[in-house]
N, C-alpha and C. Protein backbone atom coordinates (compact mmCIF):
# COMPACT_ATOMS: atom_id res chain seq x y z
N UNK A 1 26.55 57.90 -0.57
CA UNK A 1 25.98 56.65 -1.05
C UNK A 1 26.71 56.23 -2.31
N UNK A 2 27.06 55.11 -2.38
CA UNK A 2 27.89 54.72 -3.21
C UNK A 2 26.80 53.76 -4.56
N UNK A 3 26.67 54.25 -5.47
CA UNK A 3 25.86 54.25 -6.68
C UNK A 3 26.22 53.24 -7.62
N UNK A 4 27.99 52.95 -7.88
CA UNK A 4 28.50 51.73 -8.33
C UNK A 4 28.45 50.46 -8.10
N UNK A 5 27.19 50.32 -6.78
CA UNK A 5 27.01 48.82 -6.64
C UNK A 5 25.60 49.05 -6.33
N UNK A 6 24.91 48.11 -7.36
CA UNK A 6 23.72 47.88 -7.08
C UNK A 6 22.79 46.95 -7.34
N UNK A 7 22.12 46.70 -7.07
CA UNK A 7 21.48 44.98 -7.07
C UNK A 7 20.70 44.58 -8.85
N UNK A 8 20.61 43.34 -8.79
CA UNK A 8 19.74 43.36 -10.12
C UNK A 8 19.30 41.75 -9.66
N UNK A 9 18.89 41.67 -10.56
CA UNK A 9 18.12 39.97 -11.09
C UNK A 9 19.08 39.76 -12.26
N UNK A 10 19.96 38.54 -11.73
CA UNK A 10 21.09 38.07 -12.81
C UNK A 10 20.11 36.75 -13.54
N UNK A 11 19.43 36.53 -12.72
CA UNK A 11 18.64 34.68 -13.43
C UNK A 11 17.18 34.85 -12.28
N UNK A 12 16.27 34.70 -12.93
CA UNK A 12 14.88 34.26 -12.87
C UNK A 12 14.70 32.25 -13.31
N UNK A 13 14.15 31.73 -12.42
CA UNK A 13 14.25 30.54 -12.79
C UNK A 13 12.23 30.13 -12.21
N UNK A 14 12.09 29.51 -13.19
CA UNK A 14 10.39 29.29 -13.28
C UNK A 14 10.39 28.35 -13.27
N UNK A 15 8.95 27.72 -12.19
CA UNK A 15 8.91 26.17 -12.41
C UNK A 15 7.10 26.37 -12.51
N UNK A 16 7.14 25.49 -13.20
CA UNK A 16 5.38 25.01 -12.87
C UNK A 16 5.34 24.25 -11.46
N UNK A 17 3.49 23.99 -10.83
CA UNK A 17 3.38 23.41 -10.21
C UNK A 17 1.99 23.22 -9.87
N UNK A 18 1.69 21.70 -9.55
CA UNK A 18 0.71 21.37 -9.71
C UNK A 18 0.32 20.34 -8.89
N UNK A 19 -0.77 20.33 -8.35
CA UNK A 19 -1.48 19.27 -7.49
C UNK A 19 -3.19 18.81 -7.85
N UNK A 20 -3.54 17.73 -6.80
CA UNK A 20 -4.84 17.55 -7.24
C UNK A 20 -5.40 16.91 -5.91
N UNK A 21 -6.61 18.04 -5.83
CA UNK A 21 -7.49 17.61 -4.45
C UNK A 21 -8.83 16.50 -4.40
N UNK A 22 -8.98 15.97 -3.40
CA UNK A 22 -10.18 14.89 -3.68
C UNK A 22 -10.55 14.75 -2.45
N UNK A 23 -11.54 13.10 -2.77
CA UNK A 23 -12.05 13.14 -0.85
C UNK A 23 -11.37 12.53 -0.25
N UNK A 24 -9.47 11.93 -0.62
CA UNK A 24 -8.86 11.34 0.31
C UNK A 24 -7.85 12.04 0.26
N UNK A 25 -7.34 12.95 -0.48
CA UNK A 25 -6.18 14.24 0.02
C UNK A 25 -6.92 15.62 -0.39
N UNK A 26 -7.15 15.80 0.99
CA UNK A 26 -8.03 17.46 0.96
C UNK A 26 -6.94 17.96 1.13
N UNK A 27 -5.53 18.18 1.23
CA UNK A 27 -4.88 19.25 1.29
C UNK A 27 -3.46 18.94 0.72
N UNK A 28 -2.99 20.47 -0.18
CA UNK A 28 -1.53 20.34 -0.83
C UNK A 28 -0.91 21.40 -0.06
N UNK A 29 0.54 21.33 0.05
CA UNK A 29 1.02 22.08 0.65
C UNK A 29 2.69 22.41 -0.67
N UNK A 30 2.58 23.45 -0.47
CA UNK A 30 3.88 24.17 -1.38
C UNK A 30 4.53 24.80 -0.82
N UNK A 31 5.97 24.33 -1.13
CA UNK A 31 7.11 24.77 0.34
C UNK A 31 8.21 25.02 0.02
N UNK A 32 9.42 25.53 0.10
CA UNK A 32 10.50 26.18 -0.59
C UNK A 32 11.54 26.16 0.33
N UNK A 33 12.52 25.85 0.22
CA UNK A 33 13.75 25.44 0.69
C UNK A 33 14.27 26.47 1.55
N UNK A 34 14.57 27.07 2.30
CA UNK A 34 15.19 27.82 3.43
C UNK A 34 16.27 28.33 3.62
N UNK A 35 16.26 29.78 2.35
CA UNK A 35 17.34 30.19 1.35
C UNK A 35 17.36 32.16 1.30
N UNK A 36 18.46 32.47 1.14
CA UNK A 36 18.32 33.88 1.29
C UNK A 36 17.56 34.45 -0.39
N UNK A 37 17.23 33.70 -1.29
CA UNK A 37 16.49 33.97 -2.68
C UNK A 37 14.90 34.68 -2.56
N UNK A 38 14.84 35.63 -3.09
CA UNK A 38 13.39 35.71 -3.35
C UNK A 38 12.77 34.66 -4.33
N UNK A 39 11.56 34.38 -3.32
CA UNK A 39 10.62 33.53 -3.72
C UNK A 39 9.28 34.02 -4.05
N UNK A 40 8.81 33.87 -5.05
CA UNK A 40 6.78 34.36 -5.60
C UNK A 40 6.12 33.07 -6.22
N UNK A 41 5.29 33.20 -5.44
CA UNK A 41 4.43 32.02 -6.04
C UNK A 41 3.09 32.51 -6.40
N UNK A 42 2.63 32.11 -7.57
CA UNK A 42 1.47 32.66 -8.54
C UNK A 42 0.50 31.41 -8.71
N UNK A 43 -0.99 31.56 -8.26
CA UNK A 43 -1.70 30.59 -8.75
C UNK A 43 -2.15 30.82 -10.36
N UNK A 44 -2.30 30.30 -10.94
CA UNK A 44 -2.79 30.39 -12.07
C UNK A 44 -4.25 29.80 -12.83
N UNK A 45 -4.48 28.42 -12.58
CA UNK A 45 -6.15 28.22 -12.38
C UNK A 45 -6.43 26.98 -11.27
N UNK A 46 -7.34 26.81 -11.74
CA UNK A 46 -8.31 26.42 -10.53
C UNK A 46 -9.11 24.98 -11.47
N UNK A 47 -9.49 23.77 -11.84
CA UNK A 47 -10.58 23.12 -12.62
C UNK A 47 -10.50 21.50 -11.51
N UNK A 48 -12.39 21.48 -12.28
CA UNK A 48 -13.06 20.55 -11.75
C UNK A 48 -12.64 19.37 -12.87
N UNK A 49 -12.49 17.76 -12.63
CA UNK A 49 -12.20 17.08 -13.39
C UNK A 49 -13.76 16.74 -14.25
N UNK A 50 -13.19 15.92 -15.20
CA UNK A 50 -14.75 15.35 -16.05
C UNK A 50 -15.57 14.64 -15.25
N UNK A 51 -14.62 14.05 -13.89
CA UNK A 51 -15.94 13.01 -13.36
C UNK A 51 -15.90 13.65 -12.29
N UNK A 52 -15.70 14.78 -11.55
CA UNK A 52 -16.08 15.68 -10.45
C UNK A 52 -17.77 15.23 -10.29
N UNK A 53 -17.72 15.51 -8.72
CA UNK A 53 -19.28 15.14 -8.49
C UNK A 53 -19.92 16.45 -8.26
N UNK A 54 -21.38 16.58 -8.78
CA UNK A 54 -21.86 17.38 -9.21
C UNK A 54 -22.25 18.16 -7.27
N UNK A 55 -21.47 18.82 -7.22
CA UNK A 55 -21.95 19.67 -5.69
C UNK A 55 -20.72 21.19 -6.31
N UNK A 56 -20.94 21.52 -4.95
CA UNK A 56 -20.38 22.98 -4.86
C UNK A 56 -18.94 22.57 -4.11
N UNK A 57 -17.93 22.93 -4.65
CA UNK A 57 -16.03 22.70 -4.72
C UNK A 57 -15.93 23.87 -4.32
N UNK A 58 -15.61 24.07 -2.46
CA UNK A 58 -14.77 25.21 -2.48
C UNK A 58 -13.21 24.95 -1.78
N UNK A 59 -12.08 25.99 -2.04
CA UNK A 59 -11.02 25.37 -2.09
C UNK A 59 -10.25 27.33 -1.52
N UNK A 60 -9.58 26.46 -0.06
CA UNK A 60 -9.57 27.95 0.50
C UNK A 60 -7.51 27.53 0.72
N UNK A 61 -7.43 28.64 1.08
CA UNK A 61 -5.60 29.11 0.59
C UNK A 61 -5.40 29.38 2.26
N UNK A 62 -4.51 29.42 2.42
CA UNK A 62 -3.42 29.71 3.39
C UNK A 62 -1.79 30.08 3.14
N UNK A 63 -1.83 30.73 3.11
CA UNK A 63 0.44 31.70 3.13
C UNK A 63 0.50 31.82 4.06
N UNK A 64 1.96 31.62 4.13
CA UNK A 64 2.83 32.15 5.29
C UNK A 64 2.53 31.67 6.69
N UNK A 65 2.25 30.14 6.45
CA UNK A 65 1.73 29.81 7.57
C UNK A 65 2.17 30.54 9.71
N UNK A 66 1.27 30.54 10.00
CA UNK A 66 1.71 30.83 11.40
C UNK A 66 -0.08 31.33 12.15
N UNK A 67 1.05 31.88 13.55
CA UNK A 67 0.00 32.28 14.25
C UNK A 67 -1.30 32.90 14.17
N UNK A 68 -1.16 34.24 13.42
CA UNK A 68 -2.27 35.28 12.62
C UNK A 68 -2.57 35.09 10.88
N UNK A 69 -2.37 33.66 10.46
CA UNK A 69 -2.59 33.46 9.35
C UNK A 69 -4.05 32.54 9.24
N UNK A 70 -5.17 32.72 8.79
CA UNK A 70 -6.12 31.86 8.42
C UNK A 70 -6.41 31.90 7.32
N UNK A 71 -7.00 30.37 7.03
CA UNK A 71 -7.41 29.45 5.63
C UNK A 71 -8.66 30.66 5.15
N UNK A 72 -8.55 31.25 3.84
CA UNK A 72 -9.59 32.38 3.40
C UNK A 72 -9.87 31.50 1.65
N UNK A 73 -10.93 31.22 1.84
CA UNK A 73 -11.99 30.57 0.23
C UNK A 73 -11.40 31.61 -0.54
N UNK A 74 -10.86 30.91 -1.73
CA UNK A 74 -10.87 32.06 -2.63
C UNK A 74 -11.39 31.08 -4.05
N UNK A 75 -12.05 29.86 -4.36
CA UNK A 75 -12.87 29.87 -5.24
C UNK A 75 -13.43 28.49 -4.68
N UNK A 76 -14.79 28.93 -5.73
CA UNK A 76 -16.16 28.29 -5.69
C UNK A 76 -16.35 27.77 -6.99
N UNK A 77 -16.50 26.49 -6.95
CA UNK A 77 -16.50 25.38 -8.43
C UNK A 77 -17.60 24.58 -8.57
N UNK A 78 -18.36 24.21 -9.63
CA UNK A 78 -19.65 23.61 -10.08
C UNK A 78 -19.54 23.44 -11.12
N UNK A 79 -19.60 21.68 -11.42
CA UNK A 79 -19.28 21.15 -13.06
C UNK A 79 -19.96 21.56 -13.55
N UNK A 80 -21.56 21.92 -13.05
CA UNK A 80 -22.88 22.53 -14.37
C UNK A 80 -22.60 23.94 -14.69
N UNK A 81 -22.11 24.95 -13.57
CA UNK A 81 -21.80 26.08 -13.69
C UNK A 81 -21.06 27.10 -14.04
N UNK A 82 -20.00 26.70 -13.15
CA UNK A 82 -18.14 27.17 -12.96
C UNK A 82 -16.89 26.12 -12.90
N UNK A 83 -17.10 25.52 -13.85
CA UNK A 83 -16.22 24.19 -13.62
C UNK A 83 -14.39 24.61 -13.70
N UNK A 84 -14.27 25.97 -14.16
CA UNK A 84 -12.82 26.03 -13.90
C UNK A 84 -12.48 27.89 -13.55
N UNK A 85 -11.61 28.25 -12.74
CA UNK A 85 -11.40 29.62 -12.50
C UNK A 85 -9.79 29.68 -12.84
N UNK A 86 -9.55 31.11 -13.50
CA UNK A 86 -7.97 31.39 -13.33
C UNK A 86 -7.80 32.82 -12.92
N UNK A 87 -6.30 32.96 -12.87
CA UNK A 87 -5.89 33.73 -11.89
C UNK A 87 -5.34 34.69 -12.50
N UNK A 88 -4.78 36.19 -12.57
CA UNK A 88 -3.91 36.63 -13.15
C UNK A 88 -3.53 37.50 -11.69
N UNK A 89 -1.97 36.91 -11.67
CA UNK A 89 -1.60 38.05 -10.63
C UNK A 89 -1.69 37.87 -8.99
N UNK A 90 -2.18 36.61 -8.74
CA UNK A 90 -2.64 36.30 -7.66
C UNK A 90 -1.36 35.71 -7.06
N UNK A 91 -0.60 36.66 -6.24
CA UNK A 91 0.80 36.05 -5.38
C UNK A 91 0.31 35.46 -3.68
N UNK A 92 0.99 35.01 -4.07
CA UNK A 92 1.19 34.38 -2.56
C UNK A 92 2.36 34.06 -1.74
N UNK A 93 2.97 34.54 -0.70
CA UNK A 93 3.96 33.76 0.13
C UNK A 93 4.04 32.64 0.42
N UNK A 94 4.91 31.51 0.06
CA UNK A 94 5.43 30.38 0.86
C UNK A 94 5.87 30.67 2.44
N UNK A 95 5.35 29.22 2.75
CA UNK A 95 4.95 28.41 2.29
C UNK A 95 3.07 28.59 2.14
N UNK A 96 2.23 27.84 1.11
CA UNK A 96 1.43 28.24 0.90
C UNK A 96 0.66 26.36 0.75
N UNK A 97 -0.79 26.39 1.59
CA UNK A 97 -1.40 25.41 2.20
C UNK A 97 -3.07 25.68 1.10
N UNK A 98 -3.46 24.47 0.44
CA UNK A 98 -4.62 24.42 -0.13
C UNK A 98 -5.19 23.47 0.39
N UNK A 99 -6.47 23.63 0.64
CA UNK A 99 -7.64 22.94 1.31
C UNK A 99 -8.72 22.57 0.37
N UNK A 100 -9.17 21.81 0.29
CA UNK A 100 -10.68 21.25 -0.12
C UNK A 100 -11.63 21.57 1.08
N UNK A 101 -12.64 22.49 1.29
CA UNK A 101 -13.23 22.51 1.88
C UNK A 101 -14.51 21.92 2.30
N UNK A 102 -14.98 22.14 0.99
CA UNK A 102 -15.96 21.45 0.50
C UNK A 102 -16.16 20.21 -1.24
N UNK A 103 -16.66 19.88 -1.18
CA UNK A 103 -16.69 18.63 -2.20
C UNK A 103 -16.11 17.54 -1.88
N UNK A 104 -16.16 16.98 -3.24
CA UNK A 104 -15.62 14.89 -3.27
C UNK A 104 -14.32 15.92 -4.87
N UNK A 105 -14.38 16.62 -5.28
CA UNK A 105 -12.86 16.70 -6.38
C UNK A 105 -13.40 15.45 -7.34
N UNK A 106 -12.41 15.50 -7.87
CA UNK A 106 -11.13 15.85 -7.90
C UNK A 106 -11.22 16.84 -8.77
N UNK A 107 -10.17 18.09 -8.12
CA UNK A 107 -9.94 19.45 -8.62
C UNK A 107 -8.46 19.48 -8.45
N UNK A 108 -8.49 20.18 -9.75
CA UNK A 108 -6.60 20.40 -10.34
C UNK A 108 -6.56 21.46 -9.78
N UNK A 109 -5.00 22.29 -9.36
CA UNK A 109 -4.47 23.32 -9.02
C UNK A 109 -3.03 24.01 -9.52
N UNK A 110 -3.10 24.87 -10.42
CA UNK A 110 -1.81 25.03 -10.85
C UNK A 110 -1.36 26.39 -10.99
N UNK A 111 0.13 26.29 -10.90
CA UNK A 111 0.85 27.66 -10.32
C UNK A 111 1.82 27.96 -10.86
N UNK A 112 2.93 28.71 -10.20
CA UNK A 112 4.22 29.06 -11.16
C UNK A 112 4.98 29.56 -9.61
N UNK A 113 6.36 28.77 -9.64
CA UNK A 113 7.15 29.33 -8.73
C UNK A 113 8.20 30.28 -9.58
N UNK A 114 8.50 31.32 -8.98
CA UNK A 114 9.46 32.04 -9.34
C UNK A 114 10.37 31.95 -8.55
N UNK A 115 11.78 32.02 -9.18
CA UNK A 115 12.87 32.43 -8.02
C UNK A 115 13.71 33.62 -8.01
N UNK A 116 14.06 34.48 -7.94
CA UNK A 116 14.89 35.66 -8.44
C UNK A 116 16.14 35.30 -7.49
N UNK A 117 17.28 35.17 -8.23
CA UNK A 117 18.81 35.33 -8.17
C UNK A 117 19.23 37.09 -8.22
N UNK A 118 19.36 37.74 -7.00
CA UNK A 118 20.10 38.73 -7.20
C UNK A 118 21.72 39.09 -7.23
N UNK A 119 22.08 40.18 -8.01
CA UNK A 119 23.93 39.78 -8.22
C UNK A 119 24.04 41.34 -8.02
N UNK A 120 25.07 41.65 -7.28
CA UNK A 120 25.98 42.48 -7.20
C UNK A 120 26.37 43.12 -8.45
N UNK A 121 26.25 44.50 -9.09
CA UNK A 121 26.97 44.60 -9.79
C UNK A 121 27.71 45.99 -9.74
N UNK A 122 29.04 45.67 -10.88
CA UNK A 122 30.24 46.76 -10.47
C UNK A 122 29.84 47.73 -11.67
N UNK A 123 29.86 48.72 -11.83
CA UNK A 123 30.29 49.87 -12.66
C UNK A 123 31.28 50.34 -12.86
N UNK A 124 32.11 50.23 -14.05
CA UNK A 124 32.95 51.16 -13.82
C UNK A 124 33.15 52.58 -14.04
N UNK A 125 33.43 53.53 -13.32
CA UNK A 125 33.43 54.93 -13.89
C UNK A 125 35.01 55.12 -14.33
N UNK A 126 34.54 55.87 -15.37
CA UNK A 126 35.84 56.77 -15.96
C UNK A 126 35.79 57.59 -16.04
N UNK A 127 37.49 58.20 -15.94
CA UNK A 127 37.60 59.73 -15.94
C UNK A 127 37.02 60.44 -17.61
N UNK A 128 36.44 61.39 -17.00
CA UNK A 128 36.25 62.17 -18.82
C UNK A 128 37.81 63.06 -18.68
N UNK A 129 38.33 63.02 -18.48
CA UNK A 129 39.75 63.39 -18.86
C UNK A 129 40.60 62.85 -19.66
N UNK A 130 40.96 63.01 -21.35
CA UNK A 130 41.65 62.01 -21.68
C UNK A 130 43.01 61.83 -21.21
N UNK A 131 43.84 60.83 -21.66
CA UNK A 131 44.99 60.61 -21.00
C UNK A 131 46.13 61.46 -21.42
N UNK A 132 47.33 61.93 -20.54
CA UNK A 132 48.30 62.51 -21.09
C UNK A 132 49.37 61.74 -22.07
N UNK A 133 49.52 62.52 -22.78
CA UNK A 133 50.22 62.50 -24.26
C UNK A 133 51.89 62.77 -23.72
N UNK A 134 52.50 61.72 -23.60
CA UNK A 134 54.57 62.26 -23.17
C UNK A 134 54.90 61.83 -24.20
N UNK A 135 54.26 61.80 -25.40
CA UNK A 135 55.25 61.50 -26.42
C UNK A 135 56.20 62.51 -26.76
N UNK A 136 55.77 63.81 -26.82
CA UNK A 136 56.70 65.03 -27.06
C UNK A 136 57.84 65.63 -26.09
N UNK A 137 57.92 64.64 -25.17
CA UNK A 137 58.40 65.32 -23.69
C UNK A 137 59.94 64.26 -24.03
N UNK A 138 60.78 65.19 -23.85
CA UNK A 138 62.42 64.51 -23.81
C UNK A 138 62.96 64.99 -22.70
């Protein structure tokens, strides 16, 4: 196994991202270009606006869309109660689908795309031998 080449993260590149659900766009969708890069996407919170109508906001996720993937609630919002949730750590695969399930919103949603750039890199090894000396040699 050759030890002088091995992968790293040369550039991390971060974006925010953000949408907003109501009763005429129940759903955002976050989607990523079709690239050999690792991609992570992080929610970060969850809030009800000032003029949100006073009911129960639930707002369910979907990754990686496909066949064996279903929409799973992962928060529950109430301006008198719980008017905003956040996240630490909460990844998700792209592409990644948010729903309004329930309520009239408008509820903010915001995240963080990551991208990781991996690079090749070289090592060089050297000999611990120092070099020969012909200065004395005629």
């Amino acid at each position: 196994m050759d030890l002088s080449l091995s992968p790293s993260v040369s550039d991390t590149v971060c974006v925010l991202w953000g949408c907003e659900l109501n009763d005429t766009q129940r759903n955002a969708v976050f989607e990523i270009a079709e690239d050999l890069l690792e991609h992570q996407f992080f929610i970060r919170t969850m809030c009800l606006s000032a003029g949100a109508s006073k009911e129960m906001h639930v707002v369910e996720v979907q990754d990686r869309v496909g066949e064996y993937c279903k929409p799973v609630p992962i928060a529950t919002l109430h301006p008198m109660c719980q008017p905003m949730v956040s996240f630490s750590g909460f990844e998700l695969m792209p592409p990644v689908i948010f729903n309004l399930r329930s309520g009239q919103g408008p509820l903010f949603i915001s995240g963080q795309h990551l991208t990781l750039v991996y690079e090749e890199e070289e090592e060089e090894v050297f000999s611990s031998t120092p070099p020969l000396d012909h200065s004395g040699l005629q």
